[in-house]
PDB file of N, CA and C in Angstrom:
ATOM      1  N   UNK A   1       0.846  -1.169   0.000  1.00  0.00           N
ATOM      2  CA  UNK A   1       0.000   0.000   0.000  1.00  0.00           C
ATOM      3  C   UNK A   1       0.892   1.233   0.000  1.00  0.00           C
ATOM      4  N   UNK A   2       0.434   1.975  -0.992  1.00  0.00           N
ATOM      5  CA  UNK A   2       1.370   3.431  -0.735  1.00  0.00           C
ATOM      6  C   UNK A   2       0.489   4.533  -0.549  1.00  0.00           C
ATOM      7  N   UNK A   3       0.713   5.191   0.328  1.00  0.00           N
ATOM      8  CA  UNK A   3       0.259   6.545   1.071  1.00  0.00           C
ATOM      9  C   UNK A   3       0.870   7.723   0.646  1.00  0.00           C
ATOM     10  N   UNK A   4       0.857   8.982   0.178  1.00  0.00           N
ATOM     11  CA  UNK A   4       0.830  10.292  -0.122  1.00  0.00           C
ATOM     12  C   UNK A   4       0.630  11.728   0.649  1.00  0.00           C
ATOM     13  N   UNK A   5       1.260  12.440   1.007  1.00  0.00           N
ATOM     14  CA  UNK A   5       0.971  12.858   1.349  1.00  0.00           C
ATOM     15  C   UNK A   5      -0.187  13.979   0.165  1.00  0.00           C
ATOM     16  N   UNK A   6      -1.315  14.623   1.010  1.00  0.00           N
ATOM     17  CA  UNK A   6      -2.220  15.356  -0.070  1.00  0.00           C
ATOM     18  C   UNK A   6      -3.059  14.234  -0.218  1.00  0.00           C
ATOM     19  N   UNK A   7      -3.051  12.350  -0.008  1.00  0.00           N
ATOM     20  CA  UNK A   7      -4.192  11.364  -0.591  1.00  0.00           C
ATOM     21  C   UNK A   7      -5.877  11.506   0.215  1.00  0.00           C
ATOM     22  N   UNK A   8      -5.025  12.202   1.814  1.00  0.00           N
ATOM     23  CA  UNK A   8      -6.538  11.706   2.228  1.00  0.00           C
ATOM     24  C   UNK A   8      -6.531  13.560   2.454  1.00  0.00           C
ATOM     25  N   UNK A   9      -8.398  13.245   3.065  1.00  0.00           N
ATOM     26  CA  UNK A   9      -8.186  15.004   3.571  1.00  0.00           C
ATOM     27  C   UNK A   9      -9.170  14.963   5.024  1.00  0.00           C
ATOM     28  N   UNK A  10      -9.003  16.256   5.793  1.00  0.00           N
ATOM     29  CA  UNK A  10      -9.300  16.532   6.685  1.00  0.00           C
ATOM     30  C   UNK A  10     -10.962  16.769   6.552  1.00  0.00           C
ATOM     31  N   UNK A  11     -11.661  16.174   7.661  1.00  0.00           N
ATOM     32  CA  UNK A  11     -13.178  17.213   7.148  1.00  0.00           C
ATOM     33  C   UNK A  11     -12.997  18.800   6.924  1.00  0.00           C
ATOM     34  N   UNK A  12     -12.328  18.946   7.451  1.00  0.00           N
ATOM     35  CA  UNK A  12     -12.197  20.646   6.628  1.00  0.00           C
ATOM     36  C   UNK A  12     -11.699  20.641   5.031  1.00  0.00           C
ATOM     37  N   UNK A  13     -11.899  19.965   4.878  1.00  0.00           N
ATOM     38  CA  UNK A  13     -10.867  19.771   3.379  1.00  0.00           C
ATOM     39  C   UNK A  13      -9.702  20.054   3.225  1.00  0.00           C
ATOM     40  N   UNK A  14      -8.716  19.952   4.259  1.00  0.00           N
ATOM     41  CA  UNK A  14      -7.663  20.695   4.087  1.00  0.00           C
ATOM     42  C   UNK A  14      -6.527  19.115   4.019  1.00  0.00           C
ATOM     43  N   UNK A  15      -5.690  19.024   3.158  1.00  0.00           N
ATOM     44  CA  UNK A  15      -5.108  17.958   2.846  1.00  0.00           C
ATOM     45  C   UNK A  15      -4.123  17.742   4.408  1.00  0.00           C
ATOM     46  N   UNK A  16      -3.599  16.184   4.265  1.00  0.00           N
ATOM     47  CA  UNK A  16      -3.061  15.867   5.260  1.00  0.00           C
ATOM     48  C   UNK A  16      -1.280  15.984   5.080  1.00  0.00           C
ATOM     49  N   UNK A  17      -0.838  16.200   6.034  1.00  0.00           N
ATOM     50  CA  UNK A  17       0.055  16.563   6.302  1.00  0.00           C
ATOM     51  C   UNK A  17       1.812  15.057   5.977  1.00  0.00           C
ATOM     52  N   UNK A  18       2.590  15.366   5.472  1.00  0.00           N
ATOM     53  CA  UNK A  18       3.505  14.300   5.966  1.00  0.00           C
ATOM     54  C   UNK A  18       3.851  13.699   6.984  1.00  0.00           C
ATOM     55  N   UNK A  19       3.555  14.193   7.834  1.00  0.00           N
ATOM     56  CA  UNK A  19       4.040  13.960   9.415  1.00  0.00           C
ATOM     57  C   UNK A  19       3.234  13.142   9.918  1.00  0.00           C
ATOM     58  N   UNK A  20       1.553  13.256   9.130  1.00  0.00           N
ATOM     59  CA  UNK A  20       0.641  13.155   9.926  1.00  0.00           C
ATOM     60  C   UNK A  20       0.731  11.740   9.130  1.00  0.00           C
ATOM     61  N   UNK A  21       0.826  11.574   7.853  1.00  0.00           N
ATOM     62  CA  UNK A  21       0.913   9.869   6.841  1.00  0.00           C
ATOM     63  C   UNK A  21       2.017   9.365   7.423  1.00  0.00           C
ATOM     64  N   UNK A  22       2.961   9.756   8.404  1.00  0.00           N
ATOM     65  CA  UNK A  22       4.255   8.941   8.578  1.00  0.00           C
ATOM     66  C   UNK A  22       3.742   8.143  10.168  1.00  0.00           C
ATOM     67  N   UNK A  23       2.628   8.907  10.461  1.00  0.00           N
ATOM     68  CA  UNK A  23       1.858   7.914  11.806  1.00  0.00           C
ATOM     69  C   UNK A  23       1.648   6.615  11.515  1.00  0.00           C
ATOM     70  N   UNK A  24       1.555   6.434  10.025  1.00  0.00           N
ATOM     71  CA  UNK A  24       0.946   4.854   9.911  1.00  0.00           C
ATOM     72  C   UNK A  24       1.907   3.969   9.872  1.00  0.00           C
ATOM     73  N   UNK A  25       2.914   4.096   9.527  1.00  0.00           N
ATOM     74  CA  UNK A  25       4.207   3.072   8.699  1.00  0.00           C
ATOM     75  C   UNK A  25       4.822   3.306  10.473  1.00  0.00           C
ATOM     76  N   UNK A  26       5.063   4.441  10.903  1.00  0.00           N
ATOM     77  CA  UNK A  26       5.798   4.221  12.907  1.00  0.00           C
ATOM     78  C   UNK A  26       4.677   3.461  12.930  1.00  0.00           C
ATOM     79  N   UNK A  27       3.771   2.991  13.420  1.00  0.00           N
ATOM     80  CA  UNK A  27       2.950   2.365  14.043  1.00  0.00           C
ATOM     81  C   UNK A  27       2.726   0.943  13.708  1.00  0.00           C
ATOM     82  N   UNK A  28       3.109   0.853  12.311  1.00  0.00           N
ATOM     83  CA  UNK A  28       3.172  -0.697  11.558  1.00  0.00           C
ATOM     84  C   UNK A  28       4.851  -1.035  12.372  1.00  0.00           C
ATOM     85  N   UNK A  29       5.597  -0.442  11.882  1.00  0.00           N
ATOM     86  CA  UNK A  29       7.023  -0.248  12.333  1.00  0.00           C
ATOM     87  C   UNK A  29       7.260  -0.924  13.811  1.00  0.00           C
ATOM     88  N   UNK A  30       6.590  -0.490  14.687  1.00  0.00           N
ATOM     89  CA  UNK A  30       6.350  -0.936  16.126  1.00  0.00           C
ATOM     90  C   UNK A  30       5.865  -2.353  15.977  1.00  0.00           C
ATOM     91  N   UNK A  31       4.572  -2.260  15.996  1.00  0.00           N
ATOM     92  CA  UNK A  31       4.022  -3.466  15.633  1.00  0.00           C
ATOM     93  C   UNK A  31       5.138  -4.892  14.882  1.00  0.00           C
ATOM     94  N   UNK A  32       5.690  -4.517  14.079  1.00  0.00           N
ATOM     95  CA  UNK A  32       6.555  -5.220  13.498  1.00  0.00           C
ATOM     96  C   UNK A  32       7.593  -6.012  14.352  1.00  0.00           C
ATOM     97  N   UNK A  33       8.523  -5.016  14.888  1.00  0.00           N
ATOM     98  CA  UNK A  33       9.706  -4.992  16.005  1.00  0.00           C
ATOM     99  C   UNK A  33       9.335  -5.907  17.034  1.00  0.00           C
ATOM    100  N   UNK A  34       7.872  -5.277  17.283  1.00  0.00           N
ATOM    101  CA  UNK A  34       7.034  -6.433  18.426  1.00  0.00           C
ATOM    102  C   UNK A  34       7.312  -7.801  18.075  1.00  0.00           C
ATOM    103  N   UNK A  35       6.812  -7.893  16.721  1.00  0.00           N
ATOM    104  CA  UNK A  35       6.581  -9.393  16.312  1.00  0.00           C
ATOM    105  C   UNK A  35       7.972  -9.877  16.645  1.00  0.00           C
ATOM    106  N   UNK A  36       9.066  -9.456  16.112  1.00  0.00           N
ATOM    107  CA  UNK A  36      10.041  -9.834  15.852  1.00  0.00           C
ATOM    108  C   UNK A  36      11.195 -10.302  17.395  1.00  0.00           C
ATOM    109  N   UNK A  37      10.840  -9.213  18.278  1.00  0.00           N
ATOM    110  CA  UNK A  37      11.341  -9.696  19.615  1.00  0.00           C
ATOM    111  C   UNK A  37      10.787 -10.839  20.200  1.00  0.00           C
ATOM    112  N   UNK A  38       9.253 -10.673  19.526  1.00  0.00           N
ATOM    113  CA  UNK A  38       8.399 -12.168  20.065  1.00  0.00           C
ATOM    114  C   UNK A  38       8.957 -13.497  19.327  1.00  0.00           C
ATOM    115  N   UNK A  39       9.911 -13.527  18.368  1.00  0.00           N
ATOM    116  CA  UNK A  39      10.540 -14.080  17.374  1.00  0.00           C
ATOM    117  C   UNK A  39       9.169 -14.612  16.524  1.00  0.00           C
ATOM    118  N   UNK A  40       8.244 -13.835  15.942  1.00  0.00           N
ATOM    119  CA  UNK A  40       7.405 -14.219  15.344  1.00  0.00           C
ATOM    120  C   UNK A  40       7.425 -13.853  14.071  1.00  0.00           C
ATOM    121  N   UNK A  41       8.247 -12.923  13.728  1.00  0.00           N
ATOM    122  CA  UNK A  41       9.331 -12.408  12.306  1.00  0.00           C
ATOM    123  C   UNK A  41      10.780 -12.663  12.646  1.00  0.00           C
ATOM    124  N   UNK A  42      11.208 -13.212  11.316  1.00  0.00           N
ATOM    125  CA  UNK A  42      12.933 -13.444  11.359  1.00  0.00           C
ATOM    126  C   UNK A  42      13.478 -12.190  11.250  1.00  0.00           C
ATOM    127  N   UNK A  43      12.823 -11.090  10.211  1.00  0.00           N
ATOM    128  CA  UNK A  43      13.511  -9.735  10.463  1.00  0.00           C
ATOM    129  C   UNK A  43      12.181  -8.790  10.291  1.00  0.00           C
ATOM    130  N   UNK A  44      12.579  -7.477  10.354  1.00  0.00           N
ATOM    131  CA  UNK A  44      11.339  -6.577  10.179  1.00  0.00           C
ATOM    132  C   UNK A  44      11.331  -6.030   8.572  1.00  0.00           C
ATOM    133  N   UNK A  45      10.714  -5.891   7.958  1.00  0.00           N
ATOM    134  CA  UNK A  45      10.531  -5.493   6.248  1.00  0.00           C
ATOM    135  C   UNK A  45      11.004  -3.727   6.610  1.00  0.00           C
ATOM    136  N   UNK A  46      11.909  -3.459   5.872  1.00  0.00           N
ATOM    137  CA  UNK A  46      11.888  -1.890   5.499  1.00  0.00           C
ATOM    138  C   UNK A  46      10.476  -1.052   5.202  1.00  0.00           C
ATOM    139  N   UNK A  47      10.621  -0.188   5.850  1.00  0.00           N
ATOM    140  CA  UNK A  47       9.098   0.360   5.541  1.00  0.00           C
ATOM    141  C   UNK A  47       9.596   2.271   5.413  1.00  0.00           C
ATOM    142  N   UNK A  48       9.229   2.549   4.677  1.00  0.00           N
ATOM    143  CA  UNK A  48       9.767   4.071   3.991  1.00  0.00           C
ATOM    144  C   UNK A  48       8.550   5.434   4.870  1.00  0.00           C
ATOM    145  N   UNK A  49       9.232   5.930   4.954  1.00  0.00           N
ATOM    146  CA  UNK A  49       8.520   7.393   5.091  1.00  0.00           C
ATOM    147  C   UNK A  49       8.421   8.147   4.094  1.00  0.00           C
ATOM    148  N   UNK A  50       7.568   9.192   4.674  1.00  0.00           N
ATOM    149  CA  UNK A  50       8.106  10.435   3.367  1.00  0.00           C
ATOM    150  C   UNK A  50       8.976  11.646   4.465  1.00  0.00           C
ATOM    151  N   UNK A  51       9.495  12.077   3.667  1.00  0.00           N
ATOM    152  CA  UNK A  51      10.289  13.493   4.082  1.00  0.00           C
ATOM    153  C   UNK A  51       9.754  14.643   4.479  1.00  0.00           C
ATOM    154  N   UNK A  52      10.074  14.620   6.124  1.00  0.00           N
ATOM    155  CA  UNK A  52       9.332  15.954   6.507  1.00  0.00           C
ATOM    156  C   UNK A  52      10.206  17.055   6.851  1.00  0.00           C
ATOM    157  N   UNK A  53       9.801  18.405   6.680  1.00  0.00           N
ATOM    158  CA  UNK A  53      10.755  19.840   6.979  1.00  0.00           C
ATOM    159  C   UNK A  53      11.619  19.326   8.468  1.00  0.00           C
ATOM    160  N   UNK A  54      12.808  19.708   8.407  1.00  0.00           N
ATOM    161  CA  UNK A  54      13.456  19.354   9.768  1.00  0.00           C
ATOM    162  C   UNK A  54      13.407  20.779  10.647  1.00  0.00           C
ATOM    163  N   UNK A  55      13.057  21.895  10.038  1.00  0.00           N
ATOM    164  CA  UNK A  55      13.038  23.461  10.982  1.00  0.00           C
ATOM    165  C   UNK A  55      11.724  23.201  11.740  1.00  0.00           C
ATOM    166  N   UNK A  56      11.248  23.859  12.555  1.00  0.00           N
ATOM    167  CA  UNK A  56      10.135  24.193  13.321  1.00  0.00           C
ATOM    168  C   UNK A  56       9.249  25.398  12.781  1.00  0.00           C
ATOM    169  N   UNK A  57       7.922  25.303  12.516  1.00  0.00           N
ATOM    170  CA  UNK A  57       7.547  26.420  12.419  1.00  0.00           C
ATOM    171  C   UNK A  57       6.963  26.761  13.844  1.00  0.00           C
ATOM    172  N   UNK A  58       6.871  27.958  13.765  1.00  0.00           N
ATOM    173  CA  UNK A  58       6.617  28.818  15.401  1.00  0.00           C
ATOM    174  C   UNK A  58       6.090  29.907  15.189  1.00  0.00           C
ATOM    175  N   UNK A  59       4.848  29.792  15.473  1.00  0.00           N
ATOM    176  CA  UNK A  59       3.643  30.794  15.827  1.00  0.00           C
ATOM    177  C   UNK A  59       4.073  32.253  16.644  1.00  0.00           C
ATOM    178  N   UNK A  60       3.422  33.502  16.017  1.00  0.00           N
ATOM    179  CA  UNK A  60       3.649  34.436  17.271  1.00  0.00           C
ATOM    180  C   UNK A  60       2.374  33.718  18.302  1.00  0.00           C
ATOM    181  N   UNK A  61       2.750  34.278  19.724  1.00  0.00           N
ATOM    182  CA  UNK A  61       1.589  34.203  20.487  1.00  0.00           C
ATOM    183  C   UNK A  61       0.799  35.227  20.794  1.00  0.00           C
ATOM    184  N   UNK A  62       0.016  35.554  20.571  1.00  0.00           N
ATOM    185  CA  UNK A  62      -1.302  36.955  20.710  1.00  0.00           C
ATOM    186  C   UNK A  62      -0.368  37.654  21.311  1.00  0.00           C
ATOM    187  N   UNK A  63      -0.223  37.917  22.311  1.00  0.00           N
ATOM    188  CA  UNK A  63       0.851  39.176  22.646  1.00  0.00           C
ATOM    189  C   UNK A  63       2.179  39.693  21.749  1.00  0.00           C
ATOM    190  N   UNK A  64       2.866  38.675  21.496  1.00  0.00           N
ATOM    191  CA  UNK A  64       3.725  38.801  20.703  1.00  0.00           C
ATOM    192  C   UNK A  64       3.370  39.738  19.735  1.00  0.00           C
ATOM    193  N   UNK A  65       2.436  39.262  19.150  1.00  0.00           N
ATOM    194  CA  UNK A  65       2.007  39.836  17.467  1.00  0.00           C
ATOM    195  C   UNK A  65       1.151  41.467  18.003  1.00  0.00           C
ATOM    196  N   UNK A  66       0.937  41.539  18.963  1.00  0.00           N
ATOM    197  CA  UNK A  66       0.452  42.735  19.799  1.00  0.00           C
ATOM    198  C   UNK A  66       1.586  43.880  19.440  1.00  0.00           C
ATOM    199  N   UNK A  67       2.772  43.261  20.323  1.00  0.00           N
ATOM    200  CA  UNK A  67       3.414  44.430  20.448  1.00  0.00           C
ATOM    201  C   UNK A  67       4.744  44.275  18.958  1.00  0.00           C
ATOM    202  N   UNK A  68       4.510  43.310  18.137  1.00  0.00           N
ATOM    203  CA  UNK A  68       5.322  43.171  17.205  1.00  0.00           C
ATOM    204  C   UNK A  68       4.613  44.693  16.196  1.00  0.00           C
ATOM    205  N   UNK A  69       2.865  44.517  16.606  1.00  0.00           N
ATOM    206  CA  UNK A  69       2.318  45.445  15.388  1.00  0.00           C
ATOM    207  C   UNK A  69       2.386  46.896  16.021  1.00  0.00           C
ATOM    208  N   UNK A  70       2.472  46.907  17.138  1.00  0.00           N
ATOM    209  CA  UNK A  70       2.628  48.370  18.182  1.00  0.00           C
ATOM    210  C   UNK A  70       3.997  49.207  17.983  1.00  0.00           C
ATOM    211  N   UNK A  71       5.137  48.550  17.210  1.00  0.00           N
ATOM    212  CA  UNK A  71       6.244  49.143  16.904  1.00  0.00           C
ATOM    213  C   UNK A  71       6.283  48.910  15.548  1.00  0.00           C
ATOM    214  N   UNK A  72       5.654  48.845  14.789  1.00  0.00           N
ATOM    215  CA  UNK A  72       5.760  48.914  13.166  1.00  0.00           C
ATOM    216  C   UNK A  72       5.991  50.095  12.960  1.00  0.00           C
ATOM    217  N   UNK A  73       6.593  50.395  11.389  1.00  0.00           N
ATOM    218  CA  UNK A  73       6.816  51.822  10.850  1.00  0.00           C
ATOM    219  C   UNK A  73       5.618  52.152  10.447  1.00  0.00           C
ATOM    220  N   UNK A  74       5.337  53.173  10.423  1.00  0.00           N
ATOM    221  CA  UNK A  74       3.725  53.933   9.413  1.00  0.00           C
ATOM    222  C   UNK A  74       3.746  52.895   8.425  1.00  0.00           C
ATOM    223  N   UNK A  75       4.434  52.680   7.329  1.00  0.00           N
ATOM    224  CA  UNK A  75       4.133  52.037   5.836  1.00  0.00           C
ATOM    225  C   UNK A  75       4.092  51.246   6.261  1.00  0.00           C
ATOM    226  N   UNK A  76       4.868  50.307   7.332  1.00  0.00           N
ATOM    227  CA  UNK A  76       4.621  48.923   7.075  1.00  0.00           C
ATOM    228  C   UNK A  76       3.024  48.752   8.127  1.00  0.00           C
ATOM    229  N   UNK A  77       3.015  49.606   9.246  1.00  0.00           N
ATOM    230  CA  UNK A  77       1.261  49.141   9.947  1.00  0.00           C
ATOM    231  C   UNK A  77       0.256  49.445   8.965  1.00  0.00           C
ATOM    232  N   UNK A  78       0.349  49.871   7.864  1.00  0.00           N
ATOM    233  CA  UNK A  78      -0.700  49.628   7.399  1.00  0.00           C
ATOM    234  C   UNK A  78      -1.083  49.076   6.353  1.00  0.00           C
ATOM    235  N   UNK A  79      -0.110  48.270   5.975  1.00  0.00           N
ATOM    236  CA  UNK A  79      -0.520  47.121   5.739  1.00  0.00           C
ATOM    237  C   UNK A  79      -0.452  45.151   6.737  1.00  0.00           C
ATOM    238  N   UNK A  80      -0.414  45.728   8.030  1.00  0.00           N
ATOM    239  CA  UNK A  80      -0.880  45.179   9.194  1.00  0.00           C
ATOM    240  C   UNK A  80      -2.110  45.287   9.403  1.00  0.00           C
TER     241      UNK A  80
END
């Protein structure tokens, strides 16, 4: 079975995330390892991810963005 990220979608319609399709294959992944300490697999099958951003994205927090817009220049607050 191959998974995509963008295959399934959110009830909001908003497509799913890589991070969020790489839940299934860790979770088979586990499951697997299990078997295998139980010696119920001779080895575990390679199982692939997809590639997710390694930076963090990071939100202002309501205040932040408060006083980020409270020291803007004229031109740039207004288009704030």
């Amino acid at each position: 079975m191959t998974v995509k990220a963008g295959d399934g979608r959110r009830p909001t319609g908003r497509t799913v995330a890589p991070a969020t399709v790489n839940k299934v294959p860790g979770a088979l992944s586990a499951v697997l390892r299990a078997a295998q300490d139980w010696q119920w697999l001779d080895h575990v099958p390679k199982i692939s991810k997809l590639r997710t951003p390694t930076e963090r994205i990071r939100w202002l927090q309501p205040g932040e963005a408060k006083r980020l817009l409270a020291v803007l220049p004229p031109h740039l607050a207004d288009m704030a």
